[in-house]
C-alpha atoms as a PDB file:
ATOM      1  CA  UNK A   1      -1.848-108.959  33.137  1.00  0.00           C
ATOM      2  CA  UNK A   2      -0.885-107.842  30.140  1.00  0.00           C
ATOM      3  CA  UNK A   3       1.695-104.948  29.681  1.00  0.00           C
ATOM      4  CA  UNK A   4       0.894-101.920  27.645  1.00  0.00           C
ATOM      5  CA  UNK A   5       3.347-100.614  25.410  1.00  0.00           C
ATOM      6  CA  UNK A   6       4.579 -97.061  25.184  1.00  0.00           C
ATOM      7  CA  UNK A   7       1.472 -94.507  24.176  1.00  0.00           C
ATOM      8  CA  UNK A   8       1.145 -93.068  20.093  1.00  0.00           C
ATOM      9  CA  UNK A   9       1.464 -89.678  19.961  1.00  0.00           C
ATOM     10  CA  UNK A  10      -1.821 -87.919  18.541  1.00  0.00           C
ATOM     11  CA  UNK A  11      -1.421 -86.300  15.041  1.00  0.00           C
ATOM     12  CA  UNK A  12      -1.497 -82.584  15.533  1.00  0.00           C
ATOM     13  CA  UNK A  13      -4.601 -81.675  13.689  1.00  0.00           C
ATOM     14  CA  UNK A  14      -3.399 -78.817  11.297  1.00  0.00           C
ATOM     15  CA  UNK A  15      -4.726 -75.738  11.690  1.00  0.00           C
ATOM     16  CA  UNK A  16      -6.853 -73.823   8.816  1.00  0.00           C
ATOM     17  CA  UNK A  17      -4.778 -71.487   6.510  1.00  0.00           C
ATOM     18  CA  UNK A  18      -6.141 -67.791   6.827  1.00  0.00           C
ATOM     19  CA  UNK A  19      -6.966 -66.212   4.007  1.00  0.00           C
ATOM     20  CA  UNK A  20      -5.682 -62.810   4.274  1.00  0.00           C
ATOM     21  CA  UNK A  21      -8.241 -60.182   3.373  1.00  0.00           C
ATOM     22  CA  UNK A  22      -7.482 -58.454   0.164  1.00  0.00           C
ATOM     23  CA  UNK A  23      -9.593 -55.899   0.327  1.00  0.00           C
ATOM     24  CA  UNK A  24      -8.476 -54.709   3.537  1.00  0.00           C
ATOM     25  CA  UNK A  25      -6.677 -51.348   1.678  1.00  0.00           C
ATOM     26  CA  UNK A  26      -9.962 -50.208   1.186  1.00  0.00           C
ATOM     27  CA  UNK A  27     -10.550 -48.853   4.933  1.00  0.00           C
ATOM     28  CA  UNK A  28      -7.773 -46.622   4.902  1.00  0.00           C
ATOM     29  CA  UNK A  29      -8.302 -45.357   1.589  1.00  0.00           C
ATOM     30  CA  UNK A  30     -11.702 -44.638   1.916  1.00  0.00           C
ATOM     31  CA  UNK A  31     -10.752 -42.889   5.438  1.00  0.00           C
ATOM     32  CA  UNK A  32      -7.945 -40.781   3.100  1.00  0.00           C
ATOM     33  CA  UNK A  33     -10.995 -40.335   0.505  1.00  0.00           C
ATOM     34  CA  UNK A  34     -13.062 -38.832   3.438  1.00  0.00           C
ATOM     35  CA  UNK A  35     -10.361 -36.347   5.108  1.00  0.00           C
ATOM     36  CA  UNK A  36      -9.806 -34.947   1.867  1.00  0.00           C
ATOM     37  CA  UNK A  37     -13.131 -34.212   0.825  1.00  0.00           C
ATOM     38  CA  UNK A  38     -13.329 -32.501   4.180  1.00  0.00           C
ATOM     39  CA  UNK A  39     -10.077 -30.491   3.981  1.00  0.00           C
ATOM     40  CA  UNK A  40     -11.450 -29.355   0.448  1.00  0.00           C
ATOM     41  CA  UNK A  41     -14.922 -28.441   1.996  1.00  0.00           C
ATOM     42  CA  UNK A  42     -13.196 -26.381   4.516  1.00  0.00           C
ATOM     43  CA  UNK A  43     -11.270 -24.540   1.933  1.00  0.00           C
ATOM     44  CA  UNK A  44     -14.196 -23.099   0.002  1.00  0.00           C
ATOM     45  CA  UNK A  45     -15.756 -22.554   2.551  1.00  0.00           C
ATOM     46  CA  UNK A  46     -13.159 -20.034   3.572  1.00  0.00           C
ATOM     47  CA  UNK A  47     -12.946 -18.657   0.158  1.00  0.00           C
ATOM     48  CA  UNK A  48     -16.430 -17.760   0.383  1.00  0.00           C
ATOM     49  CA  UNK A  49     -16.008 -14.170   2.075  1.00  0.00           C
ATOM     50  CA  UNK A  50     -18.855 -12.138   2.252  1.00  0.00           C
ATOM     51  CA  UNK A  51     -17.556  -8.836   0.491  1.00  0.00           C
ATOM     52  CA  UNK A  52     -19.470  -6.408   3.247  1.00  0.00           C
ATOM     53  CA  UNK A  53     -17.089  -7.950   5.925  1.00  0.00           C
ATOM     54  CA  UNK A  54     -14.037  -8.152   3.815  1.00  0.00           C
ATOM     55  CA  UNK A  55     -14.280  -4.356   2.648  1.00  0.00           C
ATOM     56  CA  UNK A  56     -14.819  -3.698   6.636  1.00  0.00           C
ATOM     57  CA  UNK A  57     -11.796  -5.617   7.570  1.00  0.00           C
ATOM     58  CA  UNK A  58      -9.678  -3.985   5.054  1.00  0.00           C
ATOM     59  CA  UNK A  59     -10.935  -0.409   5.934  1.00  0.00           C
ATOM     60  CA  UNK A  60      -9.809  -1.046   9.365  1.00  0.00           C
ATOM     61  CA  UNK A  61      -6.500  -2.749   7.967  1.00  0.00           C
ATOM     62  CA  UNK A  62      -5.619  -0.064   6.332  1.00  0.00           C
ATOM     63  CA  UNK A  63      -6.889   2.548   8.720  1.00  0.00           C
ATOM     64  CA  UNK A  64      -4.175   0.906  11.480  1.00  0.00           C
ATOM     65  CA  UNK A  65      -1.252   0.783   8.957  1.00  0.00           C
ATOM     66  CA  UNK A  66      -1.271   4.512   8.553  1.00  0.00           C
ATOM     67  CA  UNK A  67      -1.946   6.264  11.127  1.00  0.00           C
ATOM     68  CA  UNK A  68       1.228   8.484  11.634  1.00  0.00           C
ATOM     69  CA  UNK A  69       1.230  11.840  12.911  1.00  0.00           C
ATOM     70  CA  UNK A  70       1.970  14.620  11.123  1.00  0.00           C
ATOM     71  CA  UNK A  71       2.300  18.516   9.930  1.00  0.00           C
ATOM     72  CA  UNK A  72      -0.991  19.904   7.974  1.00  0.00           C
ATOM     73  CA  UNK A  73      -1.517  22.893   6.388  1.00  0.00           C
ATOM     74  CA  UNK A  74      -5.087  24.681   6.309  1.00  0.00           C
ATOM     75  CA  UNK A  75      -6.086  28.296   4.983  1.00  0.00           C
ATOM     76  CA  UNK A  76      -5.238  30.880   7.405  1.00  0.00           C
ATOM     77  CA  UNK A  77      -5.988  35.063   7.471  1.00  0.00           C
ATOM     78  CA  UNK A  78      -2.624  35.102   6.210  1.00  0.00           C
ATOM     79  CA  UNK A  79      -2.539  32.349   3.759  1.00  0.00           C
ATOM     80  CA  UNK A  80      -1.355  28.734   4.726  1.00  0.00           C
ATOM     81  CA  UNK A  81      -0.775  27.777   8.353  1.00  0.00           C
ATOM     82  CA  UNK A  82       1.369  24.782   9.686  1.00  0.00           C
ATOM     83  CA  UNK A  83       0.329  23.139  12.460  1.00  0.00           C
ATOM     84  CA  UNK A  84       1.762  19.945  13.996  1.00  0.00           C
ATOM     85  CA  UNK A  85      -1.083  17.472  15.214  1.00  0.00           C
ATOM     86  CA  UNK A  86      -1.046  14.480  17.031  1.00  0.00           C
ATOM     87  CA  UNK A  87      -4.448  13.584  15.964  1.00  0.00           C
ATOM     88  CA  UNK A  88      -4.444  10.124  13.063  1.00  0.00           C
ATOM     89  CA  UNK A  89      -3.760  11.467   9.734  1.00  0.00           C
ATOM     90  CA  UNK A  90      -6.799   8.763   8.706  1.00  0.00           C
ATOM     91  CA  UNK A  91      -7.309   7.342   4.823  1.00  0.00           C
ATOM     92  CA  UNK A  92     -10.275   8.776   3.159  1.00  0.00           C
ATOM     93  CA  UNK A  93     -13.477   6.799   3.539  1.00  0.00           C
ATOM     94  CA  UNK A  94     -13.273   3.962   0.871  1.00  0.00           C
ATOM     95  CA  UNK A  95      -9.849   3.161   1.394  1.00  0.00           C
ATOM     96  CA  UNK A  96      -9.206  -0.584   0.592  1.00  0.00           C
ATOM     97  CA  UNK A  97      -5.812  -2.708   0.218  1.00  0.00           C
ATOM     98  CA  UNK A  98      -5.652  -2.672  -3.310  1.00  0.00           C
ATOM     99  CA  UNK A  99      -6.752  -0.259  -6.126  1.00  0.00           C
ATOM    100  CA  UNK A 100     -10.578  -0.723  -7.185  1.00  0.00           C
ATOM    101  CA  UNK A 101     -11.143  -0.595 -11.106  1.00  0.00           C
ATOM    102  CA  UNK A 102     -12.482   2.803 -12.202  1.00  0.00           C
ATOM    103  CA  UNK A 103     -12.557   3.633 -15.874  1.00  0.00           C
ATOM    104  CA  UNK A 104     -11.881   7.464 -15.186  1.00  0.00           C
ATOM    105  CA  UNK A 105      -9.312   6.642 -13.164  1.00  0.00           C
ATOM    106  CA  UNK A 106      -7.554   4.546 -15.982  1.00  0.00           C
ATOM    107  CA  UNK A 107      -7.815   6.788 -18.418  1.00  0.00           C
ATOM    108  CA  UNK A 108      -6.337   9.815 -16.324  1.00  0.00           C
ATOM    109  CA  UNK A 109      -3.462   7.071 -15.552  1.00  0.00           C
ATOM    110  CA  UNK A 110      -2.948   6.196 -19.255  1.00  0.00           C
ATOM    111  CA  UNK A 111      -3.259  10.057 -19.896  1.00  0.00           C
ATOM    112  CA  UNK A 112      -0.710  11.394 -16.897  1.00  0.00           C
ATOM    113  CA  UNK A 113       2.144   8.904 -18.093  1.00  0.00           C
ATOM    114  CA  UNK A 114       1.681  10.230 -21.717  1.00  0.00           C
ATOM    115  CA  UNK A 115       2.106  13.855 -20.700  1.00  0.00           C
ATOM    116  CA  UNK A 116       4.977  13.454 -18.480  1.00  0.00           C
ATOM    117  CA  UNK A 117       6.545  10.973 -20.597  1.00  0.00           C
ATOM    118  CA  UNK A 118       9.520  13.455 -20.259  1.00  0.00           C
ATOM    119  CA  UNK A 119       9.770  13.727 -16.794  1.00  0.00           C
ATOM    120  CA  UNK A 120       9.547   9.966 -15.853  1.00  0.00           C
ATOM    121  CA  UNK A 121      12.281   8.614 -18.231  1.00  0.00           C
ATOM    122  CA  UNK A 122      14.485  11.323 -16.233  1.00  0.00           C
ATOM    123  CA  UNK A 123      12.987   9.762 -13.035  1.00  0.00           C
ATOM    124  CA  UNK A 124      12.198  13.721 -12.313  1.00  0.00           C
ATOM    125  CA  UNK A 125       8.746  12.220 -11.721  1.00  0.00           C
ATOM    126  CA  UNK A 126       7.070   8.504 -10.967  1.00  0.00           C
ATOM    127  CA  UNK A 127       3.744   8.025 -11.448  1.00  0.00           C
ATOM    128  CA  UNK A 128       1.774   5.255  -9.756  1.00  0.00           C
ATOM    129  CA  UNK A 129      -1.370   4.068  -8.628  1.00  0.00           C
ATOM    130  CA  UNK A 130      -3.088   3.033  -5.433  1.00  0.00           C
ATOM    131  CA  UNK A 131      -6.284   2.263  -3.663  1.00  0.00           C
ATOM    132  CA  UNK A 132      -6.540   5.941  -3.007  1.00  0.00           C
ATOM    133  CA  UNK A 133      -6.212   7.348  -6.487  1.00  0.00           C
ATOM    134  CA  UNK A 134      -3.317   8.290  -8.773  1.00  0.00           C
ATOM    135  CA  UNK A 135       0.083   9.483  -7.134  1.00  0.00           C
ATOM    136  CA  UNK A 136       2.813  11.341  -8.930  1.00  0.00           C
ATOM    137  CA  UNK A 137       5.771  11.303  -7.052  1.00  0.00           C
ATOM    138  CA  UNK A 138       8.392  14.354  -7.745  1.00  0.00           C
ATOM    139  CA  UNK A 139      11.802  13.767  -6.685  1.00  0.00           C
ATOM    140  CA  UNK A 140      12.586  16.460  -3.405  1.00  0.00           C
ATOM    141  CA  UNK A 141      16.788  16.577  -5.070  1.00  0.00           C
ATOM    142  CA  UNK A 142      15.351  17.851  -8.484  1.00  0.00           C
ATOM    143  CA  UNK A 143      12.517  20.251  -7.506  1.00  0.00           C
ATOM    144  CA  UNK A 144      14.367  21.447  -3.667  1.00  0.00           C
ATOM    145  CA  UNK A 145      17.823  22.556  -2.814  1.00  0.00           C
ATOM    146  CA  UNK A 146      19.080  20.057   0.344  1.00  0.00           C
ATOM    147  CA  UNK A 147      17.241  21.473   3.484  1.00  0.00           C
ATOM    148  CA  UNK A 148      15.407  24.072   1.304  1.00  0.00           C
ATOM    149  CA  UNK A 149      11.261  24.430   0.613  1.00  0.00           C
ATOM    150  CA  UNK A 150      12.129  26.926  -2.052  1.00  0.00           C
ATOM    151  CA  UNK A 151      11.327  25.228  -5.535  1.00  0.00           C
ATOM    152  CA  UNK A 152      13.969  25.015  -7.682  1.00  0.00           C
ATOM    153  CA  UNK A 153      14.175  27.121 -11.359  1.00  0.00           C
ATOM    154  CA  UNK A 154      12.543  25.294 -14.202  1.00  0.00           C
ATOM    155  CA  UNK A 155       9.996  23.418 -11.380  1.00  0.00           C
ATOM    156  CA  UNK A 156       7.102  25.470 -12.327  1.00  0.00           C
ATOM    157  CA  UNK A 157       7.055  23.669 -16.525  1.00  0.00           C
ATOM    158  CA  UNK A 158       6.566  20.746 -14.959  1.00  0.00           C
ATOM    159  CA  UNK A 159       3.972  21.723 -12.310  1.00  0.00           C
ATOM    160  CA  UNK A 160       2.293  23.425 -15.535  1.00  0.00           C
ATOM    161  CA  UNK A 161       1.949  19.907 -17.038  1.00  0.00           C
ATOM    162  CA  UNK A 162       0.347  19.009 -13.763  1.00  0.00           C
ATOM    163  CA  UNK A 163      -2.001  21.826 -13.603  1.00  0.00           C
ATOM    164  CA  UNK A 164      -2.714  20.952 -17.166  1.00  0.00           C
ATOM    165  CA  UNK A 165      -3.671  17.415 -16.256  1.00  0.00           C
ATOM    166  CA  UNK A 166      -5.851  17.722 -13.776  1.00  0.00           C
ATOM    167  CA  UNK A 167      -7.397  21.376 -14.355  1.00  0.00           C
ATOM    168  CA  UNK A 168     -10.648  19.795 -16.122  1.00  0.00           C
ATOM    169  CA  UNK A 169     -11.006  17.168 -13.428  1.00  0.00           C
ATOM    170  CA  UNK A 170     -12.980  17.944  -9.868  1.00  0.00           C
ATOM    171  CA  UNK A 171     -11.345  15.629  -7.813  1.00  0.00           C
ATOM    172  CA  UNK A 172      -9.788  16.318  -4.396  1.00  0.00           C
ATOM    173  CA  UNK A 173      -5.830  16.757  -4.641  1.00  0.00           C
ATOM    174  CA  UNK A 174      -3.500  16.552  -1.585  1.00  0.00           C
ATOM    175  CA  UNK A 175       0.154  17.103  -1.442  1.00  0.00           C
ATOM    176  CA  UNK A 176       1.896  14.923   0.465  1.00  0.00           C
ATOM    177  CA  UNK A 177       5.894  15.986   1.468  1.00  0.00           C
ATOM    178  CA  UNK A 178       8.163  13.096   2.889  1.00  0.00           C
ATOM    179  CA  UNK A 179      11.956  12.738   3.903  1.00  0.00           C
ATOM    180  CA  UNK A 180      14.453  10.331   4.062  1.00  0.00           C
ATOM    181  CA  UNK A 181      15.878   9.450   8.031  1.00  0.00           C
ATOM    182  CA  UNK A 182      18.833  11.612   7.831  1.00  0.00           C
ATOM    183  CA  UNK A 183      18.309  14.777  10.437  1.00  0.00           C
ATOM    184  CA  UNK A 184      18.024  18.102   9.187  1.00  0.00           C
ATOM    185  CA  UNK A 185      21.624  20.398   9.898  1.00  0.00           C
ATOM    186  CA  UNK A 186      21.794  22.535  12.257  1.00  0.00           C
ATOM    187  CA  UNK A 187      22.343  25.693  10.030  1.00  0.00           C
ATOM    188  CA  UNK A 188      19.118  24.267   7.941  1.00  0.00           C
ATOM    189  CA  UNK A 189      15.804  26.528   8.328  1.00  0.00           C
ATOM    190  CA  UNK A 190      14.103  23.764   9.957  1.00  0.00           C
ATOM    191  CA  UNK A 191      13.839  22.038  13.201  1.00  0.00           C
ATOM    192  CA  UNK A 192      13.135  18.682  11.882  1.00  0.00           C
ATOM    193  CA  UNK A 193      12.273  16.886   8.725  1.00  0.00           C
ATOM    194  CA  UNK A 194       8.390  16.830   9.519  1.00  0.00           C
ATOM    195  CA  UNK A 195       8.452  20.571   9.281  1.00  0.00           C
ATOM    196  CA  UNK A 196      10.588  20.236   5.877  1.00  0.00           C
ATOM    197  CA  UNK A 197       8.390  18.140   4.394  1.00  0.00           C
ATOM    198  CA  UNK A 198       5.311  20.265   4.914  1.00  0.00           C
ATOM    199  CA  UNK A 199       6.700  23.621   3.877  1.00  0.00           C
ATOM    200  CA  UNK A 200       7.834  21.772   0.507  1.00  0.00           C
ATOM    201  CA  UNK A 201       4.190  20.479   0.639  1.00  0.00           C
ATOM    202  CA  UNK A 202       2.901  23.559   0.588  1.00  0.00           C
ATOM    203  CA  UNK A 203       5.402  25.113  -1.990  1.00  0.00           C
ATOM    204  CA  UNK A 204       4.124  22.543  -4.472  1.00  0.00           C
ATOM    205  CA  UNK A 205       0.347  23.842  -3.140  1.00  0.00           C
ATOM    206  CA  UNK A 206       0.904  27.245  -3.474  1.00  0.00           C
ATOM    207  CA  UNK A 207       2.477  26.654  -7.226  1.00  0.00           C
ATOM    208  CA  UNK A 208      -0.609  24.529  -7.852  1.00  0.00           C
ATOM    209  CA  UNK A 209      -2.881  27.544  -6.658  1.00  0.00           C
ATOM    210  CA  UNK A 210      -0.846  30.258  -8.877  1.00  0.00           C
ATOM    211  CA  UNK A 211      -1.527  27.795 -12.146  1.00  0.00           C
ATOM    212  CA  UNK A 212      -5.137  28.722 -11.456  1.00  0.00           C
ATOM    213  CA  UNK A 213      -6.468  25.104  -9.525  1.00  0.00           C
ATOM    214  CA  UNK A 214      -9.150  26.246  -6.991  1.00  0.00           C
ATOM    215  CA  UNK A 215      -7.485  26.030  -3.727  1.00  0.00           C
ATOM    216  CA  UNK A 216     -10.800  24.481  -2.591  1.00  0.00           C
ATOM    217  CA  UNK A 217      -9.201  21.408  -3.749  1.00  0.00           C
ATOM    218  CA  UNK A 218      -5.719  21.830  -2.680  1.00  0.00           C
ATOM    219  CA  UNK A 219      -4.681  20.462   0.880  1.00  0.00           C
ATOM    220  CA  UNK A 220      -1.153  19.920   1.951  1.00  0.00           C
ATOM    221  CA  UNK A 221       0.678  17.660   4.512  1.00  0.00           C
ATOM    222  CA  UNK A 222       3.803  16.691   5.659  1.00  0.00           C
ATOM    223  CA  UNK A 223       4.723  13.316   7.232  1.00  0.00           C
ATOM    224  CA  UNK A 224       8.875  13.439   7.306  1.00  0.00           C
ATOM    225  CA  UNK A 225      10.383  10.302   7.781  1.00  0.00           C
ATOM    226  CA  UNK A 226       7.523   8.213   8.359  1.00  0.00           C
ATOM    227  CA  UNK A 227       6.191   6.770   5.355  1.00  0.00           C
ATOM    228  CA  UNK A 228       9.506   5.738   3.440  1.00  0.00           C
ATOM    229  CA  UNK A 229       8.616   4.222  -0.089  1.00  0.00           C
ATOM    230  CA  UNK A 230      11.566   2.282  -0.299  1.00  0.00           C
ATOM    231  CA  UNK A 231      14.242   1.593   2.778  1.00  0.00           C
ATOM    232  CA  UNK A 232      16.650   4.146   3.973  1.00  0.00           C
ATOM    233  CA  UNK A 233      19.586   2.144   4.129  1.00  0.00           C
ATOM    234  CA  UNK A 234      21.044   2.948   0.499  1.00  0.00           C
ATOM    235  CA  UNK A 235      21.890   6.440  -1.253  1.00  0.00           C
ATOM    236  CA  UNK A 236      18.959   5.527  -4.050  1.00  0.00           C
ATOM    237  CA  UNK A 237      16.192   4.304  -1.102  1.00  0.00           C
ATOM    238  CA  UNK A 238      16.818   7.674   0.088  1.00  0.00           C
ATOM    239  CA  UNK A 239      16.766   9.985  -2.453  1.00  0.00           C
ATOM    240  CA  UNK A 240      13.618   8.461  -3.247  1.00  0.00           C
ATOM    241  CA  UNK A 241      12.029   9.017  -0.099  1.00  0.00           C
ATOM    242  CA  UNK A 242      12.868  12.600  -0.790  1.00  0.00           C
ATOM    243  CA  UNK A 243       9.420  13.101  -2.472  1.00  0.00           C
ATOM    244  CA  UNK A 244       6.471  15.150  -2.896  1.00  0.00           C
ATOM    245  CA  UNK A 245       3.459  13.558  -4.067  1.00  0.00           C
ATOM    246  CA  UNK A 246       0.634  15.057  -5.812  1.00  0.00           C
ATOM    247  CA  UNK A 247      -2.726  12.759  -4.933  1.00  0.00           C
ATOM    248  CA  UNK A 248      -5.445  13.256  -7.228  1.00  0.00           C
ATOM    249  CA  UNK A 249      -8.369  11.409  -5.311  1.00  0.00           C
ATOM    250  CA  UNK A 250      -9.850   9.047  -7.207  1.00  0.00           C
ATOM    251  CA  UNK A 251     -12.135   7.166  -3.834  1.00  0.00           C
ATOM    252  CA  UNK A 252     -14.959   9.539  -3.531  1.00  0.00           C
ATOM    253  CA  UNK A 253     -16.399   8.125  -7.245  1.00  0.00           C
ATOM    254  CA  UNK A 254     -16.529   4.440  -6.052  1.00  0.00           C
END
């Protein structure tokens, strides 16, 4: 019997190359494609705000932010009356976050910082604007001795230009007195800068009245410390919260 030799080894049959797919980028970016056009859906969708439920929500915004209590002062038998209140001091009906356009009420702006030109280059006055109407802002150290409600000589020329300004006009105007954080002195006629501020607001009233304004339209209030315009933690950001602000309503037209 013949003897076999030793067994070939079997060629290894090579396996097919793989073509690698070179189109295969195309799933992701047409998953990045897709997100996107979501995200961007999303977006205007949320930029589409109804303006019913966006006025409501910034009523109530703005109705939160400022409710502070305060000192008002209403007609009495003997004249004006202080009375402290804990009730909200609320934002008159209308009240948004930011200033609505009103033609009148540009024009009265344009007109108020031509007429007190004087006054606001001294910084005796600042006049600005806000959802509510037009503010001007007298500085408490040039129209009040420290501690004192009593206005100050030469006050009365520039509550003339005031009177002036408005006289024609039948909006609502409320005077608004405010204080810095530093407590009144003991020897000072008042027990606390709330009460300060709303005798100086109703100095400024009762000035207002004797310039001939119907004191239908007059109110006055006093809020103290508690709505600073700037911080209190520099001389200047508290001189300027020394203030009295004349607010000639300009929310009951719109």
């Amino acid at each position: 019997m013949a003897q076999k030799g030793p067994a070939k080894p079997r060629k290894k049959i090579p396996e097919p190359e793989e073509h690698e797919n070179s189109e295969r980028y195309m799933l992701t970016y047409s998953d990045m494609i897709t997100l996107l056009m979501t995200l961007f859906v999303v977006l205007y969708a949320q930029s589409k705000v109804e303006t019913t439920k966006f006025n409501a929500l910034a009523e109530s915004l703005s109705e939160a932010f400022t409710q502070v209590s305060g000192v008002q002062a209403r007609e009495g038998d003997g004249g004006h009356a202080l009375s402290e209140t804990d009730n909200v001091l609320k934002p008159a009906p209308g009240t948004g976050l930011s200033p609505k356009k009103s033609p009148k009420k540009d024009n009265f702006l344009e007109k108020a910082r031509s007429t007190l030109t004087t006054e606001i280059k001294s910084g005796n006055v600042h006049v600005s604007t806000e959802a509510r109407g037009i503010v001007l802002a007298l500085a408490g150290d040039t129209f009040f001795k420290s501690g004192s409600a009593e206005l100050q000589e030469g006050s009365l020329d520039t509550l003339s230009k005031v009177a002036e300004l408005v006289r024609d006009l039948p909006n609502p105007i409320a005077v608004e007195g405010h204080t810095d954080t530093t407590a009144v002195g003991h020897t000072e006629a008042f027990d606390s800068n709330l009460m300060l501020s709303a005798a100086r607001a109703v100095s400024v009233t009762q000035a207002l009245e004797l310039l001939d304004l119907p004191k239908e339209r007059l109110s006055a209030t006093g809020f103290g410390d508690a709505k600073p315009a700037r911080p209190n933690d520099t001389p200047e950001g508290r001189a300027y919260n020394r203030r009295v602000e004349i607010l000639i309503r300009f929310d009951a037209e719109d």
